[in-house]
Each structure stands twice: as C-alpha cells, then as structure tokens.
Protein backbone atom coordinates (compact mmCIF):
# COMPACT_ATOMS: atom_id res chain seq x y z
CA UNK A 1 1.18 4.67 20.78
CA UNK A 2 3.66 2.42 19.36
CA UNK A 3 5.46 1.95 22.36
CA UNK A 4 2.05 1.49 24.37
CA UNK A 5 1.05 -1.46 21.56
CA UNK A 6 4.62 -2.78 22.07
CA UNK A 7 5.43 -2.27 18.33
CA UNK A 8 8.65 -0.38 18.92
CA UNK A 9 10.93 -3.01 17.24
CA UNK A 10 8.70 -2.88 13.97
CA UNK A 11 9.09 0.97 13.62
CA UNK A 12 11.52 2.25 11.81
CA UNK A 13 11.03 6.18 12.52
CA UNK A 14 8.53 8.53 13.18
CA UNK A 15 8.61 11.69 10.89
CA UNK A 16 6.46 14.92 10.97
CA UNK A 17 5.44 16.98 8.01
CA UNK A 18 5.44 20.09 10.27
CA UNK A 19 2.44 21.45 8.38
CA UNK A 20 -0.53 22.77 9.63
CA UNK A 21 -4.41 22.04 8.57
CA UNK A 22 -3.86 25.31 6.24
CA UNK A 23 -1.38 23.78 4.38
CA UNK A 24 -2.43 23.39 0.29
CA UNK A 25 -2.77 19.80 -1.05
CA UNK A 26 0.56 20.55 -3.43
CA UNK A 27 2.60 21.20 -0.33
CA UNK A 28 1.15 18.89 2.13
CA UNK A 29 1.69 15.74 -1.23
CA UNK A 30 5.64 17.10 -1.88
CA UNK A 31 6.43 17.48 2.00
CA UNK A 32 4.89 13.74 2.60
CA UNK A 33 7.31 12.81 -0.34
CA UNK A 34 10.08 14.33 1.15
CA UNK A 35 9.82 12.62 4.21
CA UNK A 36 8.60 9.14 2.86
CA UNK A 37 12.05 9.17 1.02
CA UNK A 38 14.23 9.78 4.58
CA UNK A 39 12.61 7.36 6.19
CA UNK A 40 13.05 4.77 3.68
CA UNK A 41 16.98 5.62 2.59
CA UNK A 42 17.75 6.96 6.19
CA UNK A 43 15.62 4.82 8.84
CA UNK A 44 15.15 1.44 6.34
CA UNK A 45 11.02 2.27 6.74
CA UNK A 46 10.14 -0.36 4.35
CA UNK A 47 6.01 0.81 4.53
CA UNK A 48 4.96 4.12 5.48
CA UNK A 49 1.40 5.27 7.21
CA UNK A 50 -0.15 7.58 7.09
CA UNK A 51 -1.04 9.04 10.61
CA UNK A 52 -3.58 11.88 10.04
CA UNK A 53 -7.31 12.16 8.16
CA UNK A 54 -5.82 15.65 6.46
CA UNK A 55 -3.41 13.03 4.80
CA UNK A 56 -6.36 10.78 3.45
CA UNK A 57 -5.94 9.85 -0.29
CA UNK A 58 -2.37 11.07 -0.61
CA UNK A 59 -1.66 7.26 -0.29
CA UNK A 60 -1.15 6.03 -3.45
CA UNK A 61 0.34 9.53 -5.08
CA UNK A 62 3.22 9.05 -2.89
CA UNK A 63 3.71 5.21 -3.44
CA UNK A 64 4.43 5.57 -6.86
CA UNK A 65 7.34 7.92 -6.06
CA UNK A 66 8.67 6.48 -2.80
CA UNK A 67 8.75 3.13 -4.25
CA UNK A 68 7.04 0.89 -1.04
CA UNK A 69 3.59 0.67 0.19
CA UNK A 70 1.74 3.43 1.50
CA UNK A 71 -1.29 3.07 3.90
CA UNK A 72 -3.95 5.31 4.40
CA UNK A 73 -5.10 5.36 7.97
CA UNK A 74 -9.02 6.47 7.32
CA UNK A 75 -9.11 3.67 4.68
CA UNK A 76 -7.87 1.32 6.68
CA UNK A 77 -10.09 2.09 9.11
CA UNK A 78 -13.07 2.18 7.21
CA UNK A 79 -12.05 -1.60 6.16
CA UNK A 80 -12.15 -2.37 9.64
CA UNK A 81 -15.13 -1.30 10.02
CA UNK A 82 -16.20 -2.97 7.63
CA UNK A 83 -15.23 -6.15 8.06
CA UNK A 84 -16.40 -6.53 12.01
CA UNK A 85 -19.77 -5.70 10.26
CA UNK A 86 -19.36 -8.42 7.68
CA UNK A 87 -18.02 -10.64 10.58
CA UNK A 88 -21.44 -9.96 12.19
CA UNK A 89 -19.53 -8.45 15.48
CA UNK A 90 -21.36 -5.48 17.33
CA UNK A 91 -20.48 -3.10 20.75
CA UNK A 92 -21.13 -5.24 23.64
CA UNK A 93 -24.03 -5.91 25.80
CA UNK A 94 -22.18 -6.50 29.09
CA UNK A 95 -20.37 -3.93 31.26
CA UNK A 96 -20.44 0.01 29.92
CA UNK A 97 -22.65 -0.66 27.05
CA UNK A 98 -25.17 -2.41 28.68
C-alpha cells in the first residue's frame, strides 16, 4: 500500500509485531514498544502508525515511551469520517451508487 500510494520515500520501515489476535494486551503494548524503539533508533521513523484495529488505543501508551507521535489508525479513521460528514460530503449519486 505504500508503494501503490507512492509514499515509499516518506516510510521509514515497516515492522511486524508477529503476534497473533490471541495475544494479551501486556504483550501485544511491550512488543509494539519494542518495535516502535527500532524503528525510530534503527530506520530514523520519526512517527509510527499503527496498522491494525487489535492495536486501537495502544497509541498514546506507547508515545510516552518511544518519545514521537503515535497514530491510531481506527481513530484516525473515525475523524475522517467525521469530518466528510461535517464537510456535508456523501457516497455518490452517479456511476455504481446510483
């Protein structure tokens, strides 16, 4: 996806936690950690996101500790959301949705 949105130059690294949907919150917070650190003292990641809802409100846990700003995909989404609302923007009328 980053290469397909032509972002590739604004991405420092992609890291996985390797942890499943089982994984306990305490696990799934210190392994996020872990890797927020690498990728800001080994890749220069100078923001990190979040890229999964089972990550949703880990956000601002792991900001404190990895010292750089930490967004939360679902919130960021919801934001969206709500701002095309605000904006007064709704699915089209022409085409496939008409």
């Amino acid at each position: 996806m980053v290469r397909k949105y032509g972002l590739e130059n604004r991405c420092a690294s992609i890291r996985v936690t390797g942890l499943g949907v089982v994984a306990s919150d305490e696990e799934m917070r210190e392994k996020l950690i872990q890797e927020g650190i690498k990728a800001v003292k080994e890749d220069g990641a100078e923001v990190l996101i979040l890229g999964c809802a089972g990550m949703a409100g880990f956000d601002k846990k792991i900001e404190k500790i990895v010292g750089v700003p930490v967004i939360d995909g679902v919130i960021s989404a919801l934001m969206m959301i709500e701002a095309l609302i605000r904006y007064g923007v709704s699915t089209s009328k022409a085409g496939k949705y008409s």
